[in-house]
Protein backbone atom coordinates (compact mmCIF):
# COMPACT_ATOMS: atom_id res chain seq x y z
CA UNK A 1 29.61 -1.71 5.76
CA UNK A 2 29.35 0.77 3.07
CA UNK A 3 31.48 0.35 -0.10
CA UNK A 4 33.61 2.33 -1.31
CA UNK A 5 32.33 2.18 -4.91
CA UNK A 6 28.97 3.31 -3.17
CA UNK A 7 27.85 7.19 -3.36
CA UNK A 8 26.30 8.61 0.35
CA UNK A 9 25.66 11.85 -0.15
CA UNK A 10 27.17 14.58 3.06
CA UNK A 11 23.56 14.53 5.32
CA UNK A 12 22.15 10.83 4.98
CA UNK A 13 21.68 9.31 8.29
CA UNK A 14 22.92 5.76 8.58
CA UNK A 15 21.75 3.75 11.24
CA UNK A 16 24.48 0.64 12.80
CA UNK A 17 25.07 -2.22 10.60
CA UNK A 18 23.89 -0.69 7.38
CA UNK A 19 25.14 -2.20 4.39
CA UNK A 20 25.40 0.09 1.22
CA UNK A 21 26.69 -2.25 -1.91
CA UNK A 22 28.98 -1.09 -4.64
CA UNK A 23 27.31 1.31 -7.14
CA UNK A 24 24.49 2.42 -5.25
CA UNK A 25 23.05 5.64 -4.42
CA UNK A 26 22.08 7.63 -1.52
CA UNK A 27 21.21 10.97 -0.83
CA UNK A 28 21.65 13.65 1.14
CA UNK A 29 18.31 13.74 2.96
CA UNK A 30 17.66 9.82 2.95
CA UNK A 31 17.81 8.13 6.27
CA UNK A 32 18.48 4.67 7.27
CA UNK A 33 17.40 2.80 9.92
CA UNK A 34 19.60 -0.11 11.80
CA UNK A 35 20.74 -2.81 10.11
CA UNK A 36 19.52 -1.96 6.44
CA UNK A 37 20.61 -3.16 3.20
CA UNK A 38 21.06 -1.40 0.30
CA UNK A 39 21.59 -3.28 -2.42
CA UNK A 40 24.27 -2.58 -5.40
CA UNK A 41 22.57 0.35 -7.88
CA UNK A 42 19.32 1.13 -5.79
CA UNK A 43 19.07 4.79 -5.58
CA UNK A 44 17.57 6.29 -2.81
CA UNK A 45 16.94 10.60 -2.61
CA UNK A 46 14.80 13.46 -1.47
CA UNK A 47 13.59 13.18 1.88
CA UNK A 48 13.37 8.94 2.06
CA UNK A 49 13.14 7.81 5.74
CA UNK A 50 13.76 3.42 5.93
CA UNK A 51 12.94 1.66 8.99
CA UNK A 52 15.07 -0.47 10.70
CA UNK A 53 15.93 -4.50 8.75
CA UNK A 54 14.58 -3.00 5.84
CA UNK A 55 16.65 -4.22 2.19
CA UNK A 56 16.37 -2.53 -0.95
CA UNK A 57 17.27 -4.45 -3.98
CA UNK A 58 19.12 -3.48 -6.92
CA UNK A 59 17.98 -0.84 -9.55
CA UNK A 60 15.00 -0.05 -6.77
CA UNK A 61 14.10 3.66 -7.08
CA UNK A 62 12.47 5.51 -4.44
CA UNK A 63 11.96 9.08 -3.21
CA UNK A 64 11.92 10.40 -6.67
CA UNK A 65 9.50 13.14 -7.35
CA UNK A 66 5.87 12.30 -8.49
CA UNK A 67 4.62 11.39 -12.44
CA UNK A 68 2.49 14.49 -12.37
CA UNK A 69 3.10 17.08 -14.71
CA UNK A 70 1.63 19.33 -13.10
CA UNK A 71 2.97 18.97 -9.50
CA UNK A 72 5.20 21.70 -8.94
CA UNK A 73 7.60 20.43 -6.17
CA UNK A 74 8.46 22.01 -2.63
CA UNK A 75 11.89 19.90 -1.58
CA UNK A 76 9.53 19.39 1.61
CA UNK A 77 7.72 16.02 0.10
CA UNK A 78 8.58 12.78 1.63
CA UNK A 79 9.04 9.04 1.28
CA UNK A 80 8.46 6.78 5.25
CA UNK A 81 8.54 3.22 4.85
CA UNK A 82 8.57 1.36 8.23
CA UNK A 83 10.81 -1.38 9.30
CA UNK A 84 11.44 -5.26 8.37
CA UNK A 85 10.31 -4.11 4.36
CA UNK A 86 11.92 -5.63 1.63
CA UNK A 87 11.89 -3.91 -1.78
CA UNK A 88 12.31 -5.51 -4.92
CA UNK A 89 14.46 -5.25 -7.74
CA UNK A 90 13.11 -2.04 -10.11
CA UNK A 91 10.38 -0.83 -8.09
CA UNK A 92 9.84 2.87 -8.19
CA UNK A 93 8.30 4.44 -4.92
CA UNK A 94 7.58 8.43 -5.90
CA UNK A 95 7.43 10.83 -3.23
CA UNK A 96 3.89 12.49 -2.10
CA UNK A 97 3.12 16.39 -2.94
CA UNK A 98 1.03 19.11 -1.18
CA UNK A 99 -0.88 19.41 -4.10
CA UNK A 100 -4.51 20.39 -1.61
CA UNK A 101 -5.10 20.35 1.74
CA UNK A 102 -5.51 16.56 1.93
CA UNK A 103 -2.08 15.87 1.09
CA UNK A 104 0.28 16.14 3.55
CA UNK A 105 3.62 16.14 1.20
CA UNK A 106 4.10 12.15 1.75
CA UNK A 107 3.78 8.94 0.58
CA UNK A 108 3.88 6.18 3.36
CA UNK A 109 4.11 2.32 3.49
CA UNK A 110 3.91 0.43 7.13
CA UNK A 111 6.17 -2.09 9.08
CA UNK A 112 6.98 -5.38 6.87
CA UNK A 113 5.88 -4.76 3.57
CA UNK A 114 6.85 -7.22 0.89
CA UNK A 115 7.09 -5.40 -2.78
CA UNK A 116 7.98 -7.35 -5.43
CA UNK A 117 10.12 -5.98 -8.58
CA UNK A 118 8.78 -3.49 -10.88
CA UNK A 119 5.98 -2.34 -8.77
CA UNK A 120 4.83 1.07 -8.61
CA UNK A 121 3.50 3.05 -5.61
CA UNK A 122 2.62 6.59 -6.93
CA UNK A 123 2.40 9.90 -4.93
CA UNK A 124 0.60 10.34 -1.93
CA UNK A 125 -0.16 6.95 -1.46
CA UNK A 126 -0.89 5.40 1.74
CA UNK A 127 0.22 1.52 2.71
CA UNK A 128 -0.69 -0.07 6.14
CA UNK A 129 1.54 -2.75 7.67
CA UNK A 130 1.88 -6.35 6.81
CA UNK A 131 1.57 -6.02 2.73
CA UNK A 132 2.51 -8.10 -0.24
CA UNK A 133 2.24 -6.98 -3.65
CA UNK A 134 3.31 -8.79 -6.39
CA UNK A 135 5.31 -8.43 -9.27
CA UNK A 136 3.94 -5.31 -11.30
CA UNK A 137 1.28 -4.23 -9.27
CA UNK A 138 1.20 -0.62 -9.39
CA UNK A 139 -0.47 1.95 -7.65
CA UNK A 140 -1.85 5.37 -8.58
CA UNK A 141 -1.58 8.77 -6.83
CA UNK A 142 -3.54 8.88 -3.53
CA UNK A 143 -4.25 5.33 -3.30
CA UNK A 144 -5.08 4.05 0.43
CA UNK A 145 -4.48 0.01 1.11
CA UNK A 146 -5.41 -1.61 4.50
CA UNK A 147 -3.12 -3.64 6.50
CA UNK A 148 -2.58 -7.37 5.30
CA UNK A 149 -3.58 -6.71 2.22
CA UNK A 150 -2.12 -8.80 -0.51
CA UNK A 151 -2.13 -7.09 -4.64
CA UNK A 152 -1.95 -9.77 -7.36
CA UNK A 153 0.65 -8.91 -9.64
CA UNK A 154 0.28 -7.01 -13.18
CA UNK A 155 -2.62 -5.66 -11.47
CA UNK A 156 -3.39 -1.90 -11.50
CA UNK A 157 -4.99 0.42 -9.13
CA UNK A 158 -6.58 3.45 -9.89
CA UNK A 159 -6.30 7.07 -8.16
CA UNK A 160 -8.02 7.50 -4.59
CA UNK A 161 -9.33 4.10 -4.85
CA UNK A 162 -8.73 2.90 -0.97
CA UNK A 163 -8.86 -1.31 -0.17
CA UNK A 164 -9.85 -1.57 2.82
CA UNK A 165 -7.64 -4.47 5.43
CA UNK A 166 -7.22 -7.87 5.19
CA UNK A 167 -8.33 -7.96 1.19
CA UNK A 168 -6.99 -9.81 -1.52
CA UNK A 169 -6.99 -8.60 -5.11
CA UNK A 170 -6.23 -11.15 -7.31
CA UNK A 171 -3.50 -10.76 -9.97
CA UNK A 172 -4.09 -8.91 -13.39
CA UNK A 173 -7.24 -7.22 -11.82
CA UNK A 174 -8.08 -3.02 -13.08
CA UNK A 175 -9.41 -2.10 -9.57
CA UNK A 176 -11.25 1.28 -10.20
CA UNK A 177 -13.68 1.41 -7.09
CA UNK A 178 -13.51 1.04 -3.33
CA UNK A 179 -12.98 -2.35 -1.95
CA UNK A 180 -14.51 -3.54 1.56
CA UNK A 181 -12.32 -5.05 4.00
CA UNK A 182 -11.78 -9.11 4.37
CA UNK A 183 -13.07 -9.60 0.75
CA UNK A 184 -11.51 -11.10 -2.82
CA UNK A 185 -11.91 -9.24 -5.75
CA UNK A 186 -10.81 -10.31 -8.96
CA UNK A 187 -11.61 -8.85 -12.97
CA UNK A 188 -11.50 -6.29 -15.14
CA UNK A 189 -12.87 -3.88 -13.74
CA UNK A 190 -12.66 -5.66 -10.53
CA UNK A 191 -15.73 -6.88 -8.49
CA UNK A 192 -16.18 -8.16 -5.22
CA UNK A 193 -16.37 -12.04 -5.87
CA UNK A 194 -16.64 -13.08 -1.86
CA UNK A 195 -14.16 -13.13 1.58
CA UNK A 196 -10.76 -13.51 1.96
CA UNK A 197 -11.52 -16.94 3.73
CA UNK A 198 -7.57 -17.46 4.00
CA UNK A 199 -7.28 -14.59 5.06
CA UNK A 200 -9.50 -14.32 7.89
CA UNK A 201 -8.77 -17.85 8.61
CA UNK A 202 -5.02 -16.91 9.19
CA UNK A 203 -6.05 -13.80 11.74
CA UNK A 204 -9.49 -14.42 12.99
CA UNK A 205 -11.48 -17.23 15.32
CA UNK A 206 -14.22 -18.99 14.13
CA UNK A 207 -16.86 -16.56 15.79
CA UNK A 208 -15.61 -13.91 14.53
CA UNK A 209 -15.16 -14.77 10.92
CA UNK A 210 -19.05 -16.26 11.21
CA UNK A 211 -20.12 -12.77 12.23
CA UNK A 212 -18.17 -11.17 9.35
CA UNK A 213 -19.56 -13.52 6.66
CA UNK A 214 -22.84 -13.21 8.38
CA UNK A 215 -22.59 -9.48 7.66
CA UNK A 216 -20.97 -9.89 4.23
CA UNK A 217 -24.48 -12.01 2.77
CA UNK A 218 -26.49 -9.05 4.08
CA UNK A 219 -24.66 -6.57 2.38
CA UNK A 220 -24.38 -8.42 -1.22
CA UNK A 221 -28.07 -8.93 -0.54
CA UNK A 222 -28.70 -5.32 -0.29
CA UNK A 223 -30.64 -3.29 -2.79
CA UNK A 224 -29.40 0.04 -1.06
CA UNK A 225 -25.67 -1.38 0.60
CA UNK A 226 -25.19 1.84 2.51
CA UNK A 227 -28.57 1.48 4.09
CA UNK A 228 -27.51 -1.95 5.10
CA UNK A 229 -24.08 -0.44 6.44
CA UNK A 230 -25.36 2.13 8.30
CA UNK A 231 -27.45 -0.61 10.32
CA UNK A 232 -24.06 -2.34 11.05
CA UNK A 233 -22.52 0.01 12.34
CA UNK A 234 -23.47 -0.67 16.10
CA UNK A 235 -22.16 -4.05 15.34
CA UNK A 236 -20.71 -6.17 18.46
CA UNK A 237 -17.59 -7.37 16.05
CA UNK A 238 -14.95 -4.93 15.78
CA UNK A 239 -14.40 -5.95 12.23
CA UNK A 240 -18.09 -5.92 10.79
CA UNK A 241 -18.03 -2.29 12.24
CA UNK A 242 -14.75 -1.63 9.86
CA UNK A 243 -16.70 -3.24 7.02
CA UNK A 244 -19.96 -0.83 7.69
CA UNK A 245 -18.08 2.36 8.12
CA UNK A 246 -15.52 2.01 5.00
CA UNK A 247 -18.84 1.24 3.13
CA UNK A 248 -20.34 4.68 4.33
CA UNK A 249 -17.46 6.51 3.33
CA UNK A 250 -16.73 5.41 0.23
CA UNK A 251 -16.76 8.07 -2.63
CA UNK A 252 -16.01 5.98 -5.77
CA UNK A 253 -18.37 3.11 -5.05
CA UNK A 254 -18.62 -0.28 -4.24
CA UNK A 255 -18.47 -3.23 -6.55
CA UNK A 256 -20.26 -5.62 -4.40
CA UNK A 257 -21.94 -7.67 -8.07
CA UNK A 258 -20.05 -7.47 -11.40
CA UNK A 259 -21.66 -4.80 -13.61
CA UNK A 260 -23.24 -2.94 -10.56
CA UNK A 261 -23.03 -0.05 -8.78
């Protein structure tokens, strides 16, 4: 049902059963999956492609262009967001850029995401499936988070910082460095205070979650973490592997102990 006090631009694609609420906004190169929900005065343009049982609340903004003033925009960039997400009321999503050769012009967010209102997801980030971030979490451009990840709210997230799967970041954190997957971190700046015990719990058997904390005392033990990674590697658990390799790649750090590295 689309109303008729609604505005859908000529060229958005509507998938069956889409509802579109009085005063909202849709553009021409936004496209809908089944059964969506648009809520009265979300606006959705550019090139904004909703998976299927998704709802977008009211005043929700996404697929505008980037808060970079020096982004000089194509009409090519993108917003995806997969299906079964649910968008909060005055959350901003910004489109991505082709800014270098690592950006690829969008900014994407997996299958059942749950943002809550006034969040911010900047340019060029990249969201896995099964998210929740809370009220006012915001992210900045190029940002990478890990599937079931959960963001405390009022808590910020600085550019190219990536969380790595299954972490929690506890609300009104400043995360400015690389977290490892299946851990909790919490201040400002944020450290890495221990697992995501509920986490795990909630995903995980007991023998694996004993080989991942197993893992995660050698590594906060470690003078020299990425020497201690790199021995992981080979690791017979799938997820201590994850752990070792996002270590090895990290560029901005690790803060495995308040105050260090």
């Amino acid at each position: 049902m689309i109303s008729d006090k609604a505005i859908v631009e000529k060229g958005a694609k509507l998938g069956s059963g889409v509802v579109i609420e009085p005063f909202a906004y849709v553009g021409s190169g936004v496209e809908l999956g089944d059964n969506c929900v648009v809520k009265s005065g979300a606006k959705l343009v550019g090139n904004t492609k909703i998976g299927e049982n998704s709802k977008i609340y009211s005043y929700a903004i996404i697929g505008e262009g980037c808060q970079d003033i020096g982004h000089k925009p194509s009409g090519a960039e993108s917003v995806i967001i997969g299906k079964n997400s649910v968008i909060r009321e005055f959350a901003t999503i910004n489109s991505g850029t082709f800014k270098n050769e690592h950006c690829d012009g969008s900014t994407k967010i997996g299958d059942n995401a749950f943002i809550m209102a006034y969040c911010h997801i900047a340019h060029d980030c990249k969201v896995g499936n099964n998210i929740i971030f809370a009220n006012n979490a915001t992210l900045a451009g190029h940002v990478e988070i890990g599937d079931f990840t959960v963001v405390g709210g009022l808590t910020p997230i600085h550019q190219f910082v990536r969380i790595g799967e299954g972490c929690m970041i506890a609300g009104a954190s400043g995360v400015s460095q690389d977290i490892v997957p299946f851990c909790l971190a919490e201040g400002n700046r944020a450290y890495i205070r221990g697992l995501n015990v509920v986490g795990l719990r909630r995903r995980f058997n007991k023998e694996v979650i004993d080989e991942i904390h197993s893992a995660f005392r050698k590594l906060q033990k470690a003078h020299d973490i990425k020497e201690i990674a790199a021995q992981l590697t080979n690791h017979d658990c799938e997820q201590v592997r994850k752990m070792a390799e996002f270590i090895l790649n990290t560029t901005r750090g690790i803060p495995m102990h308040k105050g260090k590295q």
